[in-house]
Protein backbone atom coordinates (compact mmCIF):
# COMPACT_ATOMS: atom_id res chain seq x y z
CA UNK A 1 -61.49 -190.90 57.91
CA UNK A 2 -62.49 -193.95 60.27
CA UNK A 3 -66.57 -193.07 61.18
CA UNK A 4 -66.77 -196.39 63.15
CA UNK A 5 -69.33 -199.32 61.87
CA UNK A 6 -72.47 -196.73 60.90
CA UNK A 7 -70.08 -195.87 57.30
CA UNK A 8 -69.83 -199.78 56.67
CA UNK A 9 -72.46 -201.33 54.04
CA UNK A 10 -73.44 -204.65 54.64
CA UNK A 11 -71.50 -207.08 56.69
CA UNK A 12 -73.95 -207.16 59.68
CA UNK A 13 -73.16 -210.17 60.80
CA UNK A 14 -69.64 -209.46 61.25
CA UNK A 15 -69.96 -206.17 62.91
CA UNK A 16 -72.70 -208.09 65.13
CA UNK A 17 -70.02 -210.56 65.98
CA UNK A 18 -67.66 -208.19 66.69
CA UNK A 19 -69.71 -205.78 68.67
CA UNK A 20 -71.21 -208.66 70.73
CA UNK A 21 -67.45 -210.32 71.59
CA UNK A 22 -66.97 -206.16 72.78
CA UNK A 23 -70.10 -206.06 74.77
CA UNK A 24 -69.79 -209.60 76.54
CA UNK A 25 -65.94 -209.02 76.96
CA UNK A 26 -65.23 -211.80 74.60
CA UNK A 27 -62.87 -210.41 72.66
CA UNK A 28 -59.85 -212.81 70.74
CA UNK A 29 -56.86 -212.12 70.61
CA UNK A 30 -56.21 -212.89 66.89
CA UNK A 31 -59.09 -212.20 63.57
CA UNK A 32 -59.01 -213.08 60.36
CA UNK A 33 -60.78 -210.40 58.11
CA UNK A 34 -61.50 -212.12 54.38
CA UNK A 35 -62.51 -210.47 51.55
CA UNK A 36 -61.57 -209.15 47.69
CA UNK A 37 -60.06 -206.34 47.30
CA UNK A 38 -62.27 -203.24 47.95
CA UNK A 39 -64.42 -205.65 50.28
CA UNK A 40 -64.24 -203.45 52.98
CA UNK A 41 -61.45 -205.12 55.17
CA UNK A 42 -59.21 -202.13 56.13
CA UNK A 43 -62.81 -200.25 57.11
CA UNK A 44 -64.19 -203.01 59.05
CA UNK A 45 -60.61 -203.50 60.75
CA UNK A 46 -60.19 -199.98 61.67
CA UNK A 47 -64.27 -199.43 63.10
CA UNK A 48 -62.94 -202.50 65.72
CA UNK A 49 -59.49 -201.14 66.44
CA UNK A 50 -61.58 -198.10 67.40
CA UNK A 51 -64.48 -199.41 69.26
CA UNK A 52 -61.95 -201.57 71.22
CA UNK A 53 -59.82 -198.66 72.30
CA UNK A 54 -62.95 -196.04 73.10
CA UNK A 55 -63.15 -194.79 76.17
CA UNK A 56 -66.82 -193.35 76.69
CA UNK A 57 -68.68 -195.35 75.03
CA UNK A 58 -72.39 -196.30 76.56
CA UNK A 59 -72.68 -199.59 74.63
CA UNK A 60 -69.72 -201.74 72.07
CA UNK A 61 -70.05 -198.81 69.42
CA UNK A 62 -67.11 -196.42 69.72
CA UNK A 63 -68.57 -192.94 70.80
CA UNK A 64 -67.06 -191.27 68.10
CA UNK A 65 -66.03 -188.56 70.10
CA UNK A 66 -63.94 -188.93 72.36
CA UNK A 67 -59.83 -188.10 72.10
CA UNK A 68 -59.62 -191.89 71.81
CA UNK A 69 -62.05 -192.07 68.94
CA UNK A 70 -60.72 -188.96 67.26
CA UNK A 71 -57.36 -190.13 67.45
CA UNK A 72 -58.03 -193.85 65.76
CA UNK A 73 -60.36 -191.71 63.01
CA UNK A 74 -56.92 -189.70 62.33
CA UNK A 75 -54.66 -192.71 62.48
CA UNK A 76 -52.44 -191.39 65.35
CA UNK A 77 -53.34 -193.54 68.12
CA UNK A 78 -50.28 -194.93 69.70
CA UNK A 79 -52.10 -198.43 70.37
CA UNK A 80 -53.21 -199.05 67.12
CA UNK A 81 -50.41 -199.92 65.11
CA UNK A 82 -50.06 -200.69 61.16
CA UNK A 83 -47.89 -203.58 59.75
CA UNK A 84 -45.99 -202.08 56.81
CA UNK A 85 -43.32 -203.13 54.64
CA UNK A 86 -41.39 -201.60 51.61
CA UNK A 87 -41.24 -204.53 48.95
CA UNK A 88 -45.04 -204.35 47.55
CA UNK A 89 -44.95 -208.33 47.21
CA UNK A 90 -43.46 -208.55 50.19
CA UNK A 91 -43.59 -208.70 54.46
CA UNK A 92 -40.14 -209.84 55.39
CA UNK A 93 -39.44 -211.21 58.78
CA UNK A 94 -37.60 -208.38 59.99
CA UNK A 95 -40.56 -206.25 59.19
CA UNK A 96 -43.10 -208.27 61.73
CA UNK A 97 -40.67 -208.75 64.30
CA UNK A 98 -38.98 -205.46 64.38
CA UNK A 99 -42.69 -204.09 63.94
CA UNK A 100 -44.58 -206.50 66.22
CA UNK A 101 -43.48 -209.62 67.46
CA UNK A 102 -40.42 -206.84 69.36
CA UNK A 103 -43.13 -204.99 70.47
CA UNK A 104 -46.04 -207.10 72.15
CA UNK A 105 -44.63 -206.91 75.18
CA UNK A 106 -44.42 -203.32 75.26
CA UNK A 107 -47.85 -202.35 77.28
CA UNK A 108 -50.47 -200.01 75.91
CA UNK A 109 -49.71 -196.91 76.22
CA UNK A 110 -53.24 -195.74 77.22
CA UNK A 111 -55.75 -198.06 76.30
CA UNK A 112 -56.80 -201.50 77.12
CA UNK A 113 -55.89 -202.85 74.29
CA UNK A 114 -52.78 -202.97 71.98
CA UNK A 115 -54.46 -203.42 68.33
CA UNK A 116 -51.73 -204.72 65.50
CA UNK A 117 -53.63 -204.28 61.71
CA UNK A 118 -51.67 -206.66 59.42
CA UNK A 119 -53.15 -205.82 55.96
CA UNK A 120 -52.05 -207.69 52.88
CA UNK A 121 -51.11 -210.55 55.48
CA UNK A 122 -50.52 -213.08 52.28
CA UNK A 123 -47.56 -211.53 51.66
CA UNK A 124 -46.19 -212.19 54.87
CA UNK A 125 -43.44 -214.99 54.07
CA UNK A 126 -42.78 -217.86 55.81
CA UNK A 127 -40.38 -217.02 58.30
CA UNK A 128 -42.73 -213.95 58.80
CA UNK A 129 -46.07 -216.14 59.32
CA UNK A 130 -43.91 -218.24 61.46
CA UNK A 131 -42.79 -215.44 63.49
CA UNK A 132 -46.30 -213.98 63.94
CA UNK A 133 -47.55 -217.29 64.86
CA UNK A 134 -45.57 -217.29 67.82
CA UNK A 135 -47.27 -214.22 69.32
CA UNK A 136 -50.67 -215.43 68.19
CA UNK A 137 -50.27 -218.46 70.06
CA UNK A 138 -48.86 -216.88 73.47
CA UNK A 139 -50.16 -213.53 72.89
CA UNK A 140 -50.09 -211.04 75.95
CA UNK A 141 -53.27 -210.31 77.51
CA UNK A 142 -53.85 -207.03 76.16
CA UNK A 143 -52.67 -207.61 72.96
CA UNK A 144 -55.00 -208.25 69.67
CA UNK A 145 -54.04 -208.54 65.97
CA UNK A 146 -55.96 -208.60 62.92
CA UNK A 147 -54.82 -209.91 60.04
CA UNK A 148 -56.49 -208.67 56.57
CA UNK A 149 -56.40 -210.97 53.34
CA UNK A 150 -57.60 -211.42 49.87
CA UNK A 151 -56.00 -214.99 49.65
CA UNK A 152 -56.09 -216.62 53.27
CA UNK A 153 -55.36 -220.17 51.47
CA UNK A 154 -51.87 -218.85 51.53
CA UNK A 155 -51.16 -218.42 55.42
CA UNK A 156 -50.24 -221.31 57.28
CA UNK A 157 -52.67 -223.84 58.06
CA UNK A 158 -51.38 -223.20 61.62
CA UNK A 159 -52.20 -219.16 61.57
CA UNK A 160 -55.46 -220.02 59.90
CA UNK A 161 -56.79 -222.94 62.73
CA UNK A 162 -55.60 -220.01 65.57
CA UNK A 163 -58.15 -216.93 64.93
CA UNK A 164 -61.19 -216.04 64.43
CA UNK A 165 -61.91 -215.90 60.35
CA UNK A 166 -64.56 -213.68 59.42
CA UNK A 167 -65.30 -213.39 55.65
CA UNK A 168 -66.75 -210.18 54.12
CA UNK A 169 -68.85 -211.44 51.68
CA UNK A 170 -70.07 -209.65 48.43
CA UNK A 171 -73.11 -206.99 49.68
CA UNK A 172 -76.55 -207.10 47.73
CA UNK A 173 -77.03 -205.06 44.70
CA UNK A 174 -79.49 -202.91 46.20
CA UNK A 175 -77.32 -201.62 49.31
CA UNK A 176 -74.27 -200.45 46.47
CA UNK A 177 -77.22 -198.57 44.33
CA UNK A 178 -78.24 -197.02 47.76
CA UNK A 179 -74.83 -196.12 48.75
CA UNK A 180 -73.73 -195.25 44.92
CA UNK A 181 -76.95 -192.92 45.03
CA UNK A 182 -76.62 -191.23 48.52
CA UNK A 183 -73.38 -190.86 49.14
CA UNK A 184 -71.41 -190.62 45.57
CA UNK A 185 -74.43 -188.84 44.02
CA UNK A 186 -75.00 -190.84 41.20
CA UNK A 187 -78.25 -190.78 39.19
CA UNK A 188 -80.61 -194.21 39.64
CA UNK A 189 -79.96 -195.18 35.94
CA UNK A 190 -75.85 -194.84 36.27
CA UNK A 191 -76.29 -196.48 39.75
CA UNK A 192 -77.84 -199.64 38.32
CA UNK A 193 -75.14 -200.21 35.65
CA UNK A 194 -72.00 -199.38 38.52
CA UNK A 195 -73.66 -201.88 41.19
CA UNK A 196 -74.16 -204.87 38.73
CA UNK A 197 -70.27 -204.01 37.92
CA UNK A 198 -68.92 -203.85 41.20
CA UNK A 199 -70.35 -207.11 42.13
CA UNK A 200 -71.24 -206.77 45.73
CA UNK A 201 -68.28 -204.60 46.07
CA UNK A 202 -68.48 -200.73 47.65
CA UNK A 203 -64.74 -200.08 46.71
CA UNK A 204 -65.36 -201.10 43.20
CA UNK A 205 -68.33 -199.24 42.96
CA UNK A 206 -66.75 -196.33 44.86
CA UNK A 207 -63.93 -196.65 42.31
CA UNK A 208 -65.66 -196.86 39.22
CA UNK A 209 -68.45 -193.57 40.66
CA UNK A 210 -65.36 -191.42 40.81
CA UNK A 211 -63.21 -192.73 37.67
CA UNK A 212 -63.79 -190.27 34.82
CA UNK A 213 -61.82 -193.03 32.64
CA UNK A 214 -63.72 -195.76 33.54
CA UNK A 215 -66.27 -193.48 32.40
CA UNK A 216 -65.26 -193.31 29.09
CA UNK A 217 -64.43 -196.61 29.16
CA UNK A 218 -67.89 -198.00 29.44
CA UNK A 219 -68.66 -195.71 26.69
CA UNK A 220 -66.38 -197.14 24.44
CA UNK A 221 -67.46 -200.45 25.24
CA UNK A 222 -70.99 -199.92 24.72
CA UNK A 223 -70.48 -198.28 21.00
CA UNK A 224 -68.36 -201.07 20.55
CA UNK A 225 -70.80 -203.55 21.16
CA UNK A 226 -74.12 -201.69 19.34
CA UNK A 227 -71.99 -200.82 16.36
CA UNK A 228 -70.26 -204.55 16.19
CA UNK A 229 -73.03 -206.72 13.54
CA UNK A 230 -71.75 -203.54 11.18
CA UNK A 231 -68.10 -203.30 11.56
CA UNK A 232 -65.86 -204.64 8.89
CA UNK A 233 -62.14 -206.41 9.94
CA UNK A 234 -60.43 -203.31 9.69
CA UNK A 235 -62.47 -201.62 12.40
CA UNK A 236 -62.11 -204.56 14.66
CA UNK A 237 -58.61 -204.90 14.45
CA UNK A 238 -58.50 -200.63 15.10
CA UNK A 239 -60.65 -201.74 18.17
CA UNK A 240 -58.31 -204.01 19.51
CA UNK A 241 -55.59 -201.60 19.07
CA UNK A 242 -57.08 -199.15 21.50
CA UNK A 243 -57.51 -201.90 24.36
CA UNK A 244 -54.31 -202.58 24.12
CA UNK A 245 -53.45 -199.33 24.94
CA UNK A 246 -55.65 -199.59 27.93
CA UNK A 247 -54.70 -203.66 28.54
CA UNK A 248 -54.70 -203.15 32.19
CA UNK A 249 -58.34 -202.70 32.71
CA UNK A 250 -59.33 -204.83 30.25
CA UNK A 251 -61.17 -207.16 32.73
CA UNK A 252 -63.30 -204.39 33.28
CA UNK A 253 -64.58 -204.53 29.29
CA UNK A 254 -64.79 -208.13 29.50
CA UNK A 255 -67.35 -207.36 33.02
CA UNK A 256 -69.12 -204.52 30.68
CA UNK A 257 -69.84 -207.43 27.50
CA UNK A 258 -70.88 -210.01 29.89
CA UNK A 259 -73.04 -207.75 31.58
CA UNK A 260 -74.66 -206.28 28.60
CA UNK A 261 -75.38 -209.90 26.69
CA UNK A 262 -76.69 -211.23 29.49
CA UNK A 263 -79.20 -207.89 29.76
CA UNK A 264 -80.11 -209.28 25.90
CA UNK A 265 -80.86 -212.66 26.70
CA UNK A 266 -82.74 -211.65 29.58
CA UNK A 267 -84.83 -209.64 27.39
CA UNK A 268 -85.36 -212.21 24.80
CA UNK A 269 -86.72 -215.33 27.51
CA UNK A 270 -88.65 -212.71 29.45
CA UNK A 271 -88.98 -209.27 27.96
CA UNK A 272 -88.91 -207.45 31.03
CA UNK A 273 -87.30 -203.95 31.06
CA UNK A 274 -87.37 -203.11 34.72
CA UNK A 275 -84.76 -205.76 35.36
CA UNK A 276 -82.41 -204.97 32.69
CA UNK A 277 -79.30 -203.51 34.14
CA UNK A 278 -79.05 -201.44 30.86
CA UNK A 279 -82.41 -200.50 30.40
CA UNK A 280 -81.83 -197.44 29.08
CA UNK A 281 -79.93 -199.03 25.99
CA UNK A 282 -83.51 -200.64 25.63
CA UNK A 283 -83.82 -199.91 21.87
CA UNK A 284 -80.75 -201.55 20.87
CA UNK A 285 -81.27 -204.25 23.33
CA UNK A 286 -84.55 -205.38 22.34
CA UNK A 287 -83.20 -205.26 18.29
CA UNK A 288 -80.38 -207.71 19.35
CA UNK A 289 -83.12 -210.22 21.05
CA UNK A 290 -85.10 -209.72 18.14
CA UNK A 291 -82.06 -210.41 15.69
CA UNK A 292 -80.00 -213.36 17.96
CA UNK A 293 -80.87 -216.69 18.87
CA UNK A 294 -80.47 -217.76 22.31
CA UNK A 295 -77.56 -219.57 21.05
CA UNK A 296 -75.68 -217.02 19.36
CA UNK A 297 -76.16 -214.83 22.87
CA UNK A 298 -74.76 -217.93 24.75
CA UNK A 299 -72.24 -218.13 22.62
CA UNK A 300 -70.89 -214.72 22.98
CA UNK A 301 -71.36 -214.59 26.62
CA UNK A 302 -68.83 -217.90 26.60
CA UNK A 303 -66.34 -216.33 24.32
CA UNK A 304 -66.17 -213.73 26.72
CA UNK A 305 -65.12 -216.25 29.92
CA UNK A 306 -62.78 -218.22 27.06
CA UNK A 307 -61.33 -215.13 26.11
CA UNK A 308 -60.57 -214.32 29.90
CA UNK A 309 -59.31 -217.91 30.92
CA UNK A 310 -56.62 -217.29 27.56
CA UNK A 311 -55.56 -213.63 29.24
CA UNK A 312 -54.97 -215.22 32.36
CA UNK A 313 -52.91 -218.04 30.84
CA UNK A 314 -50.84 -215.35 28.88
CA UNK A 315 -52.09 -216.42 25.34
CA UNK A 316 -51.66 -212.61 22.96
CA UNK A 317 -53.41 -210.25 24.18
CA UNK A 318 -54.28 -209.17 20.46
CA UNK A 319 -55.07 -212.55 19.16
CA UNK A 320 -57.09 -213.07 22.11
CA UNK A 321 -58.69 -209.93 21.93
CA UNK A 322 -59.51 -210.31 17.83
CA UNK A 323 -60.94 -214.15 18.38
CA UNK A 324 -63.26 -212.53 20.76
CA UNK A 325 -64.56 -209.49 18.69
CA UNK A 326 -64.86 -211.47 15.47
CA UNK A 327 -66.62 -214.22 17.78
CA UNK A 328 -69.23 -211.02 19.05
CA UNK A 329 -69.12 -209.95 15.23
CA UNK A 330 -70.52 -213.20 13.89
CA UNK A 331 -73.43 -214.04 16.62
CA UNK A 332 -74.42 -210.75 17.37
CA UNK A 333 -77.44 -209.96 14.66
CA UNK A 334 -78.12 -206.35 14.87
């Protein structure tokens, strides 16, 4: 449910733009909302759409309360209206004009505004972008869209020179183990681990706090790696056989190495525990310092980004996979 800007983490100086455009009746007709996937885009969109179309509010936050607010939080308010389309690579032409462009002229129906959320906006084509651009450049007066991308390079110079962009940037480590801790309930240690994962991102983090596989995943990824000095080729090549199984998600065990190497060099230059993101792996941590050389732990933490750059250019996923684990096999010490 849409709570407004108080459920967003981070991104205070976007919601301070956006609240201070409200406030000094500033408001564009046309944003750009940047940001990976999970960045927070559709939230941040949707805390606007309903702080623009409040109607008792004492300040530029949305009350909350009133039918207005209750009716964006449900996603039934007739001037806030949704882009969709039915290919999933795909926003044809028809679909913006029969959904907007045919429809801007059509006044709110009770609100100042008319708010048009355009998520996935990459995948607009070109006839589409050039359609939309057309309405962004004479747009009505009451009439606002936002546009919501993980790959803005790919809209039209054009679209891109007409709004406002505003990038959601990647949120500090700390704020995801607050939010991972207070509102998904996970325990400090578990917290630590998820945040350095997700990267500055609360949907990843929110993902990966309520994913019972990816769960288990990090569990097999972390006896994998404390059982590795010790496993013979047979038992790597049975490893590789059960990522493949799960090949989809492998970037997520490449994350998991990369984190936990980087937790051993750490370790070895400055043998400080309270920053390790796996400190309670400590004892098996602290043997592979002991064991590697800073250039063996380099050199793992490499293979790791090679074997990544050879996944995305297609190169076997098992060959790719093996090089790596025999790679982690032969540096790792203990």
């Amino acid at each position: 449910m849409n709570t407004g800007f108080e459920a967003i983490i981070g991104h205070e100086e976007v919601v301070r733009h956006l609240l201070t455009a409200i406030e000094n009746d500033r408001v564009s007709h046309a944003y750009l909302f940047t940001g990976e996937k999970g960045s927070g885009k559709k939230m941040m969109a949707d805390a606007f759409a309903m702080a623009l179309e409040c109607r008792d509010r004492s300040g530029p936050e949305p009350c909350l309360m009133c039918p207005s607010c209750r009716k964006a939080a449900d996603h039934n308010h007739p001037d806030i209206l949704y882009v969709t389309h039915e290919k999933p690579n795909l926003i044809s032409v028809d679909e913006v004009r029969a959904q907007l462009v045919g429809t801007a002229e059509i006044r709110p129906y009770e609100s100042r505004w008319k708010v048009y959320i355009v998520d996935e906006a990459e995948k607009m084509n070109p006839a589409a972008q050039n359609a939309i651009l057309k309405t962004i450049e004479e747009p009505p007066s009451y009439v606002v869209i936002l546009l919501l991308s993980e790959n803005p390079d790919i809209l039209l110079p054009t679209i891109r020179s007409r709004v406002v962009t505003l990038p959601l940037l990647p949120v500090s480590d700390s704020e995801v183990e607050d939010f991972l801790k207070e509102e998904e309930h996970v325990p400090d240690y578990e917290a630590r681990i998820l945040a350095a994962f997700a990267r500055g991102n609360i949907g990843r983090a929110h993902l990966a706090a309520s994913d019972d596989e990816f769960s288990k995943r990090k569990e097999k990824t972390l006896a994998l790696i404390r059982n590795i000095h010790e496993m013979d080729t047979a038992g790597l090549k049975e490893a590789v056989r059960l990522m493949k199984e799960d090949e989809e998600h492998i970037g997520e065990v490449m994350d998991l190495i990369r984190m936990w190497f980087r937790d051993v060099l750490y370790f070895k230059a400055a043998a400080d525990i309270d920053q390790l993101v796996f400190s309670g792996e400590i004892g098996t941590i602290r043997a592979q310092a002991k064991a590697s050389s800073y250039g063996d732990l380099q050199e793992i933490i490499s293979a790791a980004d090679r074997t990544e750059d050879r996944l995305r250019a297609n190169v076997n996923f098992e060959l790719a996979m093996e090089l790596l684990l025999f790679e982690m096999r032969e540096h790792c010490r203990a």
